[in-house]
C-alpha atoms as a PDB file:
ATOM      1  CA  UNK A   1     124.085  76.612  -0.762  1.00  0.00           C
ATOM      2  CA  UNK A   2     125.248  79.661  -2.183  1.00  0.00           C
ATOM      3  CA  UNK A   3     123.961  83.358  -1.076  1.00  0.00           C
ATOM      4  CA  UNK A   4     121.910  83.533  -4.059  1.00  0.00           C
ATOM      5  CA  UNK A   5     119.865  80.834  -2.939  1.00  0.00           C
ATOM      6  CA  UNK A   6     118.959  81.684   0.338  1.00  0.00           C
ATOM      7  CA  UNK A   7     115.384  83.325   0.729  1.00  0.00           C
ATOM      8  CA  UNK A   8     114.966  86.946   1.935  1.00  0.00           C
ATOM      9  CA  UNK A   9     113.512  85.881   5.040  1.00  0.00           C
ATOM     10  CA  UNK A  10     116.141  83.439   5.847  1.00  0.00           C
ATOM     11  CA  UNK A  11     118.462  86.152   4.730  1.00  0.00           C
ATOM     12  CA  UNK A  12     117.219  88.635   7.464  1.00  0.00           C
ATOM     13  CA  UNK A  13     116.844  86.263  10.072  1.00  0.00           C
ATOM     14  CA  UNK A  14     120.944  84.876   9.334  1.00  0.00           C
ATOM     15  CA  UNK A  15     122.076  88.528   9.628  1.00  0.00           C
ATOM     16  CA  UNK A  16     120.200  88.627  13.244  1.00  0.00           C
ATOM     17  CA  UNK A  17     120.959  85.363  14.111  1.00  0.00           C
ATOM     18  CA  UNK A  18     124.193  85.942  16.632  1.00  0.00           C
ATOM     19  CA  UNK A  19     122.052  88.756  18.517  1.00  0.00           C
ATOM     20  CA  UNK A  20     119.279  86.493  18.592  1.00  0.00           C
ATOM     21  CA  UNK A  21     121.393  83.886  19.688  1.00  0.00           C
ATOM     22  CA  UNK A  22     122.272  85.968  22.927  1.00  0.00           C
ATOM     23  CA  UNK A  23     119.235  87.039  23.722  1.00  0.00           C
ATOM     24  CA  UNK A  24     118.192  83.179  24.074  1.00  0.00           C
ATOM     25  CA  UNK A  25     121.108  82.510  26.075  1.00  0.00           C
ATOM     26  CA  UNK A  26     121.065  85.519  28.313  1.00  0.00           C
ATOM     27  CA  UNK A  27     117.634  84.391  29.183  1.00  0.00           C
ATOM     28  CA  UNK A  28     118.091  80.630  29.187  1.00  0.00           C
ATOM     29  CA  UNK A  29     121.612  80.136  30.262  1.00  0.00           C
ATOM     30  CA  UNK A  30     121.930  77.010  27.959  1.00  0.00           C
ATOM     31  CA  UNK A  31     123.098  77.440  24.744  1.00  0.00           C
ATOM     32  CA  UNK A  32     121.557  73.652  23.933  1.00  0.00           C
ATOM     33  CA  UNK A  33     118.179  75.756  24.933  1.00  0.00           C
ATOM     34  CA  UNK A  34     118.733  78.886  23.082  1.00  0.00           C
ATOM     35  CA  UNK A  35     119.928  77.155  19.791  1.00  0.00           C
ATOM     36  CA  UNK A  36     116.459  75.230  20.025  1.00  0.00           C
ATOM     37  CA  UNK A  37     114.900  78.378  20.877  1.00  0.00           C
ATOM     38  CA  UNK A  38     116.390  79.907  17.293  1.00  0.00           C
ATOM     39  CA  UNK A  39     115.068  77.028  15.597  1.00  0.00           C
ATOM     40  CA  UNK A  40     111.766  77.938  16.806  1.00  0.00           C
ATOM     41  CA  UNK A  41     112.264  81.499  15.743  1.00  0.00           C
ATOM     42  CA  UNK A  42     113.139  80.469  12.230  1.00  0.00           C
ATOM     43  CA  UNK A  43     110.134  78.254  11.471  1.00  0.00           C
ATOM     44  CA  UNK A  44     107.793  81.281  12.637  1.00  0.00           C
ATOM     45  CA  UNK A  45     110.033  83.574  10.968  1.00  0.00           C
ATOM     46  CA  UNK A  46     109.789  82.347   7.361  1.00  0.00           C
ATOM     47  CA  UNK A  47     105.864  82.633   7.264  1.00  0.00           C
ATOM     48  CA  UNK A  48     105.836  86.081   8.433  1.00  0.00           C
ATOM     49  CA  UNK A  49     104.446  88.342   5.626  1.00  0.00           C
ATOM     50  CA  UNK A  50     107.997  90.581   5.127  1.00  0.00           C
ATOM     51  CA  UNK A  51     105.770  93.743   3.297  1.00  0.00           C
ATOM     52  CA  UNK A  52     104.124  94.042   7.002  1.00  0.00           C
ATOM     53  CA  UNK A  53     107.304  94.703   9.295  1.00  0.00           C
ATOM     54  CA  UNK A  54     107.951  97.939   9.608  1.00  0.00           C
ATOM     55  CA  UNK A  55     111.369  97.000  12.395  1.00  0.00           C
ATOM     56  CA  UNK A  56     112.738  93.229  11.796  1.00  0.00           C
ATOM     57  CA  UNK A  57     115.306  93.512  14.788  1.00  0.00           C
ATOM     58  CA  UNK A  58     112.272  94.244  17.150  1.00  0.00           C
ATOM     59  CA  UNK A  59     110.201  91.577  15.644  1.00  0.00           C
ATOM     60  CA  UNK A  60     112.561  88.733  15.484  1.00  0.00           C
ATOM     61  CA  UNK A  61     113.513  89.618  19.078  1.00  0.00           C
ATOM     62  CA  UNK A  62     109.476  89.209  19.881  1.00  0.00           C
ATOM     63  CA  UNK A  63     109.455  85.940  18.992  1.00  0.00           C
ATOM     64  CA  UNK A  64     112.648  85.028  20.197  1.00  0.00           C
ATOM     65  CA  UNK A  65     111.460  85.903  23.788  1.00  0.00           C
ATOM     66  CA  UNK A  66     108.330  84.306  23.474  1.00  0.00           C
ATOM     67  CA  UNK A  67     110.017  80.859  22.466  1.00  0.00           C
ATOM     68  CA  UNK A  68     112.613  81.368  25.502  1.00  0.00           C
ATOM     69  CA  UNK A  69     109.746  82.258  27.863  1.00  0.00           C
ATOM     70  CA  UNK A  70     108.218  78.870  26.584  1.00  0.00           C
ATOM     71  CA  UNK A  71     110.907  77.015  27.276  1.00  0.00           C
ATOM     72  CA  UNK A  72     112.097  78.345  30.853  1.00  0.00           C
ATOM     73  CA  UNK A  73     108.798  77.196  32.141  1.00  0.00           C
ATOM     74  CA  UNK A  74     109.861  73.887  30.918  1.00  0.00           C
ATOM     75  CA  UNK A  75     112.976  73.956  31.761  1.00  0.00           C
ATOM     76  CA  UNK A  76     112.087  75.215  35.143  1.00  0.00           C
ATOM     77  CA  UNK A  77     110.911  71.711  36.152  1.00  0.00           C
ATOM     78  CA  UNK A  78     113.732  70.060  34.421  1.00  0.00           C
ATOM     79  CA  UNK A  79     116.133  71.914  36.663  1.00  0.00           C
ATOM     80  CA  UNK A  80     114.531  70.825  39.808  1.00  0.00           C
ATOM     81  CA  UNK A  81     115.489  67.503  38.959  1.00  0.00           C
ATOM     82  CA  UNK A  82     118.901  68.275  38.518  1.00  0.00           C
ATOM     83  CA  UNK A  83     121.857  66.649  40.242  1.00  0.00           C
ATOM     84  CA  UNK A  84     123.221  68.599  42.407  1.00  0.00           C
ATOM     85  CA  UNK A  85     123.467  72.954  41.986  1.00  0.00           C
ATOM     86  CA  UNK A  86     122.965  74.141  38.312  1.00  0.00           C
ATOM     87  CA  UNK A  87     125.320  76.384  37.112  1.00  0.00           C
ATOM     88  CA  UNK A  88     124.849  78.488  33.457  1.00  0.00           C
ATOM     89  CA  UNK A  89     126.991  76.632  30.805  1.00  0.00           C
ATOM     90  CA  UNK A  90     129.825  78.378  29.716  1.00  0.00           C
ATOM     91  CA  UNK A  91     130.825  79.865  26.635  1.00  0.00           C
ATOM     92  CA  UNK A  92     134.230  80.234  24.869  1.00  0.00           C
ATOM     93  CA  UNK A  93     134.308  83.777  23.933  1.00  0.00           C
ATOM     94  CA  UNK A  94     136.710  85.859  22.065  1.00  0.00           C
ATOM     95  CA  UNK A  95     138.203  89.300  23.494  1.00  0.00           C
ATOM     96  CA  UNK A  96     135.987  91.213  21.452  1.00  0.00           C
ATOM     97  CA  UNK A  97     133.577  90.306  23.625  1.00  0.00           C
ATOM     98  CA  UNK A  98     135.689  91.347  26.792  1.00  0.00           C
ATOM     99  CA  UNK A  99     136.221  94.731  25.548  1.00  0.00           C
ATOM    100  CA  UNK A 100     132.309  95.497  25.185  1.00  0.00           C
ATOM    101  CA  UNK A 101     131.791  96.356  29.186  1.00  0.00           C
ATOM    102  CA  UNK A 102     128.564  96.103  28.569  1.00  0.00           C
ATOM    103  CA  UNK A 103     128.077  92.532  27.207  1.00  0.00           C
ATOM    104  CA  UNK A 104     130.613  91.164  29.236  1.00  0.00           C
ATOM    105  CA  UNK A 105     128.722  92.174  32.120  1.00  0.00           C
ATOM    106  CA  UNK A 106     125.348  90.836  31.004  1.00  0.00           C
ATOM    107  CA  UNK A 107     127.024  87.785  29.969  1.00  0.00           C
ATOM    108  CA  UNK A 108     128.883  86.589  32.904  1.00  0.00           C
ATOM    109  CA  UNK A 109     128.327  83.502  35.025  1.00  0.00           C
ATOM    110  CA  UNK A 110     127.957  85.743  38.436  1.00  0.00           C
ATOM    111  CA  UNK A 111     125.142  87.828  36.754  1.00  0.00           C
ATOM    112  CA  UNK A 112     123.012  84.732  35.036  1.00  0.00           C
ATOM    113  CA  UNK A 113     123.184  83.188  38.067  1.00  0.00           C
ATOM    114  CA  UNK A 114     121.189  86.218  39.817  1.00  0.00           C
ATOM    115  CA  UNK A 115     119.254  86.114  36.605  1.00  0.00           C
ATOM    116  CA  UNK A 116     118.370  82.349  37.605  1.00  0.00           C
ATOM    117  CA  UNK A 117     116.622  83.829  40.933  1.00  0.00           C
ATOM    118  CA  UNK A 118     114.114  85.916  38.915  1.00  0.00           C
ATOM    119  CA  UNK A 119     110.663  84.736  37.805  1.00  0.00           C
ATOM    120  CA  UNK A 120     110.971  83.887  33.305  1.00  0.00           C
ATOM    121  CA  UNK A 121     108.735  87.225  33.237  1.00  0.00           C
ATOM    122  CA  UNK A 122     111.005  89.178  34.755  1.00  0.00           C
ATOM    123  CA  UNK A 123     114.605  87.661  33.764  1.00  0.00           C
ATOM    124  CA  UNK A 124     113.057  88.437  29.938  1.00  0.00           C
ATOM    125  CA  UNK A 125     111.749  91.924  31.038  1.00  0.00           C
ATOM    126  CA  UNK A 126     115.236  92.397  32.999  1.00  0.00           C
ATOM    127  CA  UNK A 127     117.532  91.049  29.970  1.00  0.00           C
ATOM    128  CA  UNK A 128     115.592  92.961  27.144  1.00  0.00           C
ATOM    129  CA  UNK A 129     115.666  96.321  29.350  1.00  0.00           C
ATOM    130  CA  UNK A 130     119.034  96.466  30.595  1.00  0.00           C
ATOM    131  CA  UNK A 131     121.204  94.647  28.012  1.00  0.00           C
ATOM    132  CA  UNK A 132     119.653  95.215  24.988  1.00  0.00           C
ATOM    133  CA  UNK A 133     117.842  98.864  25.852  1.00  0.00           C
ATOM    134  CA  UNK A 134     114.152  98.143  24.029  1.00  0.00           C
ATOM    135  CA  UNK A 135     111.971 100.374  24.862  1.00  0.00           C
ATOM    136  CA  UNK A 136     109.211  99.601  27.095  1.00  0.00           C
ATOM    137  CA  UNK A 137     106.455  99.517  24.399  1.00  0.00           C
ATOM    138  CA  UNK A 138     108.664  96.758  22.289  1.00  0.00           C
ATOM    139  CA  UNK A 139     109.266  94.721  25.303  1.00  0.00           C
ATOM    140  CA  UNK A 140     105.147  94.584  26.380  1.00  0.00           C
ATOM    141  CA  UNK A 141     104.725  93.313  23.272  1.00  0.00           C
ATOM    142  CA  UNK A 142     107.231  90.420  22.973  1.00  0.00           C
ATOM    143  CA  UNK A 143     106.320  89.234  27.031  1.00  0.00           C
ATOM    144  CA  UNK A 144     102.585  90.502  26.624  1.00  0.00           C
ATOM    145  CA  UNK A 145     101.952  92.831  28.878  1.00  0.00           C
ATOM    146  CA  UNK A 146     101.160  96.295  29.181  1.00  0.00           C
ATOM    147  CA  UNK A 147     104.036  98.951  28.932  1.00  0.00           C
ATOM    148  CA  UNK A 148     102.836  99.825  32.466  1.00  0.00           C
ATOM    149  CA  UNK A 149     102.970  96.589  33.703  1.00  0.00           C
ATOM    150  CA  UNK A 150     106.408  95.881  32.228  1.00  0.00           C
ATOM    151  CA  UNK A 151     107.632  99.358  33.601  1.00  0.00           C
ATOM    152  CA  UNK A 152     106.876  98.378  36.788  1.00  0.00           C
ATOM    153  CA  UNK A 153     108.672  94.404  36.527  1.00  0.00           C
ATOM    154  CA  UNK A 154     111.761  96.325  35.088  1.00  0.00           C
ATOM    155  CA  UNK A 155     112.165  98.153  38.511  1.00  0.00           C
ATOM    156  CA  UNK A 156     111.468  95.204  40.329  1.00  0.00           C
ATOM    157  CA  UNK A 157     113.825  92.852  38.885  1.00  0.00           C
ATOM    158  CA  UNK A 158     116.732  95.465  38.520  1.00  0.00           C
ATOM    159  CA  UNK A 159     116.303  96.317  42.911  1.00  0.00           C
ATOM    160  CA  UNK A 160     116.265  92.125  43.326  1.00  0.00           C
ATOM    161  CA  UNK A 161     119.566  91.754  41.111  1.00  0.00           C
ATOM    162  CA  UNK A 162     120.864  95.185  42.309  1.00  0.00           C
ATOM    163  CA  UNK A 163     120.824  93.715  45.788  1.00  0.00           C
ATOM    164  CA  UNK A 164     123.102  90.884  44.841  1.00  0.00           C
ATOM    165  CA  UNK A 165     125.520  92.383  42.706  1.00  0.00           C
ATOM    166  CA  UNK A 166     128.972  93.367  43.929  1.00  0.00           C
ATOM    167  CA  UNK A 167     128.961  96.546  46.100  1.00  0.00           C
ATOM    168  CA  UNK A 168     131.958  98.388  43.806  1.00  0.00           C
ATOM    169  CA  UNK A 169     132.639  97.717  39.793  1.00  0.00           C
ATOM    170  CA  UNK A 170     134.962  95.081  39.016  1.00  0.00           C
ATOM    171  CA  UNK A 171     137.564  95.344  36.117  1.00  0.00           C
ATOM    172  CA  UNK A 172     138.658  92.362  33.987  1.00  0.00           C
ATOM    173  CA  UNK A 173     142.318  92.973  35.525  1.00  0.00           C
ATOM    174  CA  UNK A 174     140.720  92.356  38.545  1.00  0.00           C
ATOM    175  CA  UNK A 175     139.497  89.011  38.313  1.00  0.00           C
ATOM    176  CA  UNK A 176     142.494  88.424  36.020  1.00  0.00           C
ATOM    177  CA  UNK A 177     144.934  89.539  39.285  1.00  0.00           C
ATOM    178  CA  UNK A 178     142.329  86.812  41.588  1.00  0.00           C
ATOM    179  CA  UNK A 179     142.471  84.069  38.856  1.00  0.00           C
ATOM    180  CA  UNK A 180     146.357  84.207  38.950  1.00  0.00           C
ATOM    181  CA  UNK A 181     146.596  84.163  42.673  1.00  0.00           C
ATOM    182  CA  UNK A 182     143.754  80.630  42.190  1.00  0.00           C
ATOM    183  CA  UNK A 183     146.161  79.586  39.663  1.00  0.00           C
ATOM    184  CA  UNK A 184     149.248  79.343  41.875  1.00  0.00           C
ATOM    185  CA  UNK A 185     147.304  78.305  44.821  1.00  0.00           C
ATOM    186  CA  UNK A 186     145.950  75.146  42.706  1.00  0.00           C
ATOM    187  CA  UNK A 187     149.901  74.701  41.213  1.00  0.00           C
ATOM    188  CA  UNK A 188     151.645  75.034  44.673  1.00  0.00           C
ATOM    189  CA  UNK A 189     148.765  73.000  46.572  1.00  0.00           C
ATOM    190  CA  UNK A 190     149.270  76.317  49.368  1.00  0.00           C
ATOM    191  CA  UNK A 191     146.261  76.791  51.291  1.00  0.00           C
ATOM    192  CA  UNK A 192     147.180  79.846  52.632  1.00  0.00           C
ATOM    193  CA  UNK A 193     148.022  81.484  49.669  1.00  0.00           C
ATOM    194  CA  UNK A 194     144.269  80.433  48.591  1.00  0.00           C
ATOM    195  CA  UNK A 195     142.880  81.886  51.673  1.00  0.00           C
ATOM    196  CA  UNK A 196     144.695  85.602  50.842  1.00  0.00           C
ATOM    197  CA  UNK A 197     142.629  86.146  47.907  1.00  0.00           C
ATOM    198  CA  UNK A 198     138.970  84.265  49.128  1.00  0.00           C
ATOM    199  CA  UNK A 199     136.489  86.680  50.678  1.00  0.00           C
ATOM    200  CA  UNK A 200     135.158  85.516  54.197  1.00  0.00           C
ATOM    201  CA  UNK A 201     131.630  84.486  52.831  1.00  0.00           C
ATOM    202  CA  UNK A 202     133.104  83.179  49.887  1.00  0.00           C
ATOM    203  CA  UNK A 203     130.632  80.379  47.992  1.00  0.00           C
ATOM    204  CA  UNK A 204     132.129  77.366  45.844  1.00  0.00           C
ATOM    205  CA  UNK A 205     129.369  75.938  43.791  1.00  0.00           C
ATOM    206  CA  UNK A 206     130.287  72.681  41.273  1.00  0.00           C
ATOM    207  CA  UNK A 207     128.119  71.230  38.919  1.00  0.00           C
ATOM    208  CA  UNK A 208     129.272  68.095  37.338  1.00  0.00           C
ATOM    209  CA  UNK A 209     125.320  67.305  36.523  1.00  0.00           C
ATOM    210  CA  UNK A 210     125.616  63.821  38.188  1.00  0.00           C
ATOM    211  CA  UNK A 211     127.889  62.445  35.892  1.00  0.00           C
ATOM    212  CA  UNK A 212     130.873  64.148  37.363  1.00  0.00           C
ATOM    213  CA  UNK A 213     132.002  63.880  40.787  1.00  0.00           C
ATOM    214  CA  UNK A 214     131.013  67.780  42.270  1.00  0.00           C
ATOM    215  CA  UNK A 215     129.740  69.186  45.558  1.00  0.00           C
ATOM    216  CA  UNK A 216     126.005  68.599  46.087  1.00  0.00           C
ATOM    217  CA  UNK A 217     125.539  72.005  47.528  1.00  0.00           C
ATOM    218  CA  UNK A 218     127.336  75.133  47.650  1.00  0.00           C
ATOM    219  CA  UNK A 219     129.946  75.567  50.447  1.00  0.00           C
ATOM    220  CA  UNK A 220     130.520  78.702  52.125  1.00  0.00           C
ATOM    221  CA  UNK A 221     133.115  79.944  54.223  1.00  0.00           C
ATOM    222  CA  UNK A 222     136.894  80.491  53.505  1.00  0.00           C
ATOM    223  CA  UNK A 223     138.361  77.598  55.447  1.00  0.00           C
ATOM    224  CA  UNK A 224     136.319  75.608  54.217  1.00  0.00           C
ATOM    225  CA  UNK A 225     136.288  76.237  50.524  1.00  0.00           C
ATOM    226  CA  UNK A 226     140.205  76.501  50.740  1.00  0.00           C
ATOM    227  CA  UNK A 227     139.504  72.955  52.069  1.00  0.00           C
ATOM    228  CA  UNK A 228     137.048  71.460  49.924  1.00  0.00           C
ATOM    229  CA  UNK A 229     138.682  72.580  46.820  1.00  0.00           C
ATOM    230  CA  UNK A 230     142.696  71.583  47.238  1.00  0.00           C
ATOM    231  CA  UNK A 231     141.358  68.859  49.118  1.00  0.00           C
ATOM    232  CA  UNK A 232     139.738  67.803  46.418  1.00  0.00           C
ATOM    233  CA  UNK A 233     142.558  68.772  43.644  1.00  0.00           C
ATOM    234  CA  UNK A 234     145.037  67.015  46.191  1.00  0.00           C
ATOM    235  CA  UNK A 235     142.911  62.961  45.623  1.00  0.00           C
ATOM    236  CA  UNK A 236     142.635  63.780  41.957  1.00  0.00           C
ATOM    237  CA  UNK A 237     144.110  61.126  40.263  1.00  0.00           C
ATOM    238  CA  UNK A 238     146.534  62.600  37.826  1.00  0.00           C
ATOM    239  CA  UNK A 239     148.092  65.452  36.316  1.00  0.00           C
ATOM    240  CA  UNK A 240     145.969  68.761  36.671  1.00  0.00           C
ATOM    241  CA  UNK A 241     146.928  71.426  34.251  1.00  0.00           C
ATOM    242  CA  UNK A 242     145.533  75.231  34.515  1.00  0.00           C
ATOM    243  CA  UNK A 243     144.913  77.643  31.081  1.00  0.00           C
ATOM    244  CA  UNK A 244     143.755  80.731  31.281  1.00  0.00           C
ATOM    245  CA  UNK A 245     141.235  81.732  29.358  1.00  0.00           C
ATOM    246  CA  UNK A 246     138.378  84.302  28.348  1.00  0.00           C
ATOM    247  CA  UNK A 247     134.722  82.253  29.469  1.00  0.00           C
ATOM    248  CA  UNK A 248     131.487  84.646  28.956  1.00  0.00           C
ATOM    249  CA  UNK A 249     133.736  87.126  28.089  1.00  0.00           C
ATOM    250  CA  UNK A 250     135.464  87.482  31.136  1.00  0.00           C
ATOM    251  CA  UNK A 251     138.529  85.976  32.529  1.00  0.00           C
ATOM    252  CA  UNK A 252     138.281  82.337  33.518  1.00  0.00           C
ATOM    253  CA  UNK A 253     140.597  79.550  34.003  1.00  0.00           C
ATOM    254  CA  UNK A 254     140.613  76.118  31.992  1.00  0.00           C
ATOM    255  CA  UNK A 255     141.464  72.641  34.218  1.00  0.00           C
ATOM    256  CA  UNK A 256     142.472  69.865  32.486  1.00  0.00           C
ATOM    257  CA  UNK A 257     142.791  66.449  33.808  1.00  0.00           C
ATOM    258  CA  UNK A 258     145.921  64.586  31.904  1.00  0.00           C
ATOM    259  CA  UNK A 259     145.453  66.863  29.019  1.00  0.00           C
ATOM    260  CA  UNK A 260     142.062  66.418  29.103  1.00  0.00           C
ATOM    261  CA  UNK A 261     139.134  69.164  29.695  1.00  0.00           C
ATOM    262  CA  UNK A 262     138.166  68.809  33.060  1.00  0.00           C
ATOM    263  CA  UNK A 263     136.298  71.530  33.813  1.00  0.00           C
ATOM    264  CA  UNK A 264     135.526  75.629  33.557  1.00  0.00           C
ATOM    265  CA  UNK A 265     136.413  77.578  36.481  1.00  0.00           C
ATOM    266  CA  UNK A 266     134.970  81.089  37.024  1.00  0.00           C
ATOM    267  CA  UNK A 267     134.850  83.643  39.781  1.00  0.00           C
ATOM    268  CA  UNK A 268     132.865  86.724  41.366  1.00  0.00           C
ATOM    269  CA  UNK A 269     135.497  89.201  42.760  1.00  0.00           C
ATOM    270  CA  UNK A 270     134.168  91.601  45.333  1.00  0.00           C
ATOM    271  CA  UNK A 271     136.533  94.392  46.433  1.00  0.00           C
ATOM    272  CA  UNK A 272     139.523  92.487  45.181  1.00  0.00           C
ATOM    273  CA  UNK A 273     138.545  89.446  46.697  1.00  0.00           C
ATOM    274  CA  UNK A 274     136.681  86.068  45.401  1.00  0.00           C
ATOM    275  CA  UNK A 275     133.069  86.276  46.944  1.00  0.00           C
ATOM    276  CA  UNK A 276     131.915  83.311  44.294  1.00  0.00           C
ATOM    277  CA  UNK A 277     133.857  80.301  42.725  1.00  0.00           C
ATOM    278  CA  UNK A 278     131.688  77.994  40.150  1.00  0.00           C
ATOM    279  CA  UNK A 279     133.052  74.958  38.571  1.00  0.00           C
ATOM    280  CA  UNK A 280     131.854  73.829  35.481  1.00  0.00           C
ATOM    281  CA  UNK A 281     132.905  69.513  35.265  1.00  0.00           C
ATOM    282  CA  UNK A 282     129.274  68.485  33.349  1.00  0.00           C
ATOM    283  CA  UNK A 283     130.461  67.066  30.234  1.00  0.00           C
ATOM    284  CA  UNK A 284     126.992  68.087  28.113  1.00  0.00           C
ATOM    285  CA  UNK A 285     127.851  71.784  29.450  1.00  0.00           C
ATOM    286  CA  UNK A 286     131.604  71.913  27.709  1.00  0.00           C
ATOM    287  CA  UNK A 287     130.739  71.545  24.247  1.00  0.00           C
ATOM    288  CA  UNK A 288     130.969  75.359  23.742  1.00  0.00           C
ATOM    289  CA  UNK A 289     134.736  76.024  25.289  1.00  0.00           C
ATOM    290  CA  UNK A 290     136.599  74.553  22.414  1.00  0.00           C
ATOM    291  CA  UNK A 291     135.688  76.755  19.578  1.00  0.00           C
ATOM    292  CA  UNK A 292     134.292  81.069  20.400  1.00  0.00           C
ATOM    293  CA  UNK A 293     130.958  81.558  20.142  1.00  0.00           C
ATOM    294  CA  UNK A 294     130.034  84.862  18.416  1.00  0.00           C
ATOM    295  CA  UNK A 295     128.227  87.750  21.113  1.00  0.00           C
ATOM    296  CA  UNK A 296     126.794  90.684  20.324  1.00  0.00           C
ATOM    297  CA  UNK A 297     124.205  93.147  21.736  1.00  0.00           C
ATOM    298  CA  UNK A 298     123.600  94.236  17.942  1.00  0.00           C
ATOM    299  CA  UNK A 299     122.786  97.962  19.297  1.00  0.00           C
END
């Protein structure tokens, strides 16, 4: 289909479609869930009467968050049936994305999985406020409520994830300098060189969905995440390859099994340590690390 044949509402809603896209995902932390959620947005899209909207962005972004608060309240049970601890699935991203501070941030793993601990009112409230700076007025009208009301679940939900953020700002040659030290740790086997760079409360969460082998729950400690994971590494059967690699747009590292994708591997550095190590192996969460997907907070 050439240009000339695509509709003017279609039109619009293609030249929105990668900010829509994060939105969705930033609330959902599925991209299976937010592509579904665009699908939504589209059919309800191309009926709107065009004449009537005065500010497309806004609107399209209404109905985008009402589709993705639909669908975390379904998903919501779905993920308490889950094998094992459910981490966001990850997204090849180009540097691009990296160099925006601000989406990278609001993108990464650490973050959605704070994100994960709100209520779907206030992740949407949170996600449109902070990342994508709508006023309060256009947010009360995509999640319903009163520009009062949503005032008030904007300071809420920024204290909760506040709280659980890192105490200091953390560079992308930061976690590049921790993901190196990981890197030779998991090539040299060295436990000790793993321990130098884990915090002392440091959490190792795996999800491998049930259909990969992965912890059940989240492990904590130093000693026994240095442990757990080159214990692990050390009965793999084969040859386990590391890539760096740019995941959410941050720094990340890429295990493969034999030349094979194994898994995603992302951290949480805290004052120059790693406070959080998540392992993507789920084979339905890979799908989006072999080719970039496009980010933007379309300010």
């Amino acid at each position: 289909m050439s240009t000339q044949d695509i509709d003017p509402a279609t039109d619009i809603f293609l030249s929105y479609r990668n900010l829509l896209f994060t939105v969705a995902y930033e609330m959902l932390g599925s991209a299976a869930d937010a592509e579904d959620v665009l699908q939504e947005t589209w059919l309800r899209w191309v009926d709107v009467d065009l004449g009537r909207i005065r500010d497309r962005r806004s609107y399209l972004v209404r109905i985008t968050t009402r589709q993705a608060l639909n669908r975390m309240r379904t998903t919501k049970r779905r993920r308490e049936a889950y094998v094992g601890p459910w981490l966001p699935e990850p997204l090849l991203t180009t540097p691009d994305v990296s160099e925006d501070v601000e989406l990278a941030e609001s993108m990464s793993i650490a973050l959605m999985l704070i994100l994960e601990t709100l209520s779907p009112t206030e992740r949407a409230v949170f996600v449109l406020r902070e990342a994508f700076t709508f006023s309060y007025d256009e947010i009360a009208a995509a999640v319903g409520k009163s520009p009062a009301a949503v005032r008030q679940i904007a300071h809420r939900a920024r204290r909760h994830v506040d709280a659980r953020r890192p105490r200091h700002p953390v560079s992308a040659d930061q976690t590049r300098a921790a993901l190196q030290s990981l890197q030779r740790a998991i090539e040299t086997g060295n436990p000790q060189s793993l321990l130098d760079v884990l915090a002392p409360g440091v959490v190792l969460v795996g999800d491998g969905g049930g259909v990969k082998h992965a912890t059940l729950r989240p492990v904590v400690g130093a000693d026994k995440v240095a442990r757990m994971f080159l214990g692990g590494l050390g009965k793999v059967p084969g040859t386990i390859t590391v890539q760096p690699t740019l995941v959410n747009g941050s720094p990340a590292l890429l295990v493969h099994l034999d030349g094979e994708l194994d898994g995603v591997l992302t951290v949480q550095v805290d004052t120059g340590l790693i406070a959080g190590l998540y392992y993507v192996r789920n084979p339905r969460k890979l799908a989006r690390i072999h080719t970039a997907t496009p980010l933007t907070l379309g300010r």
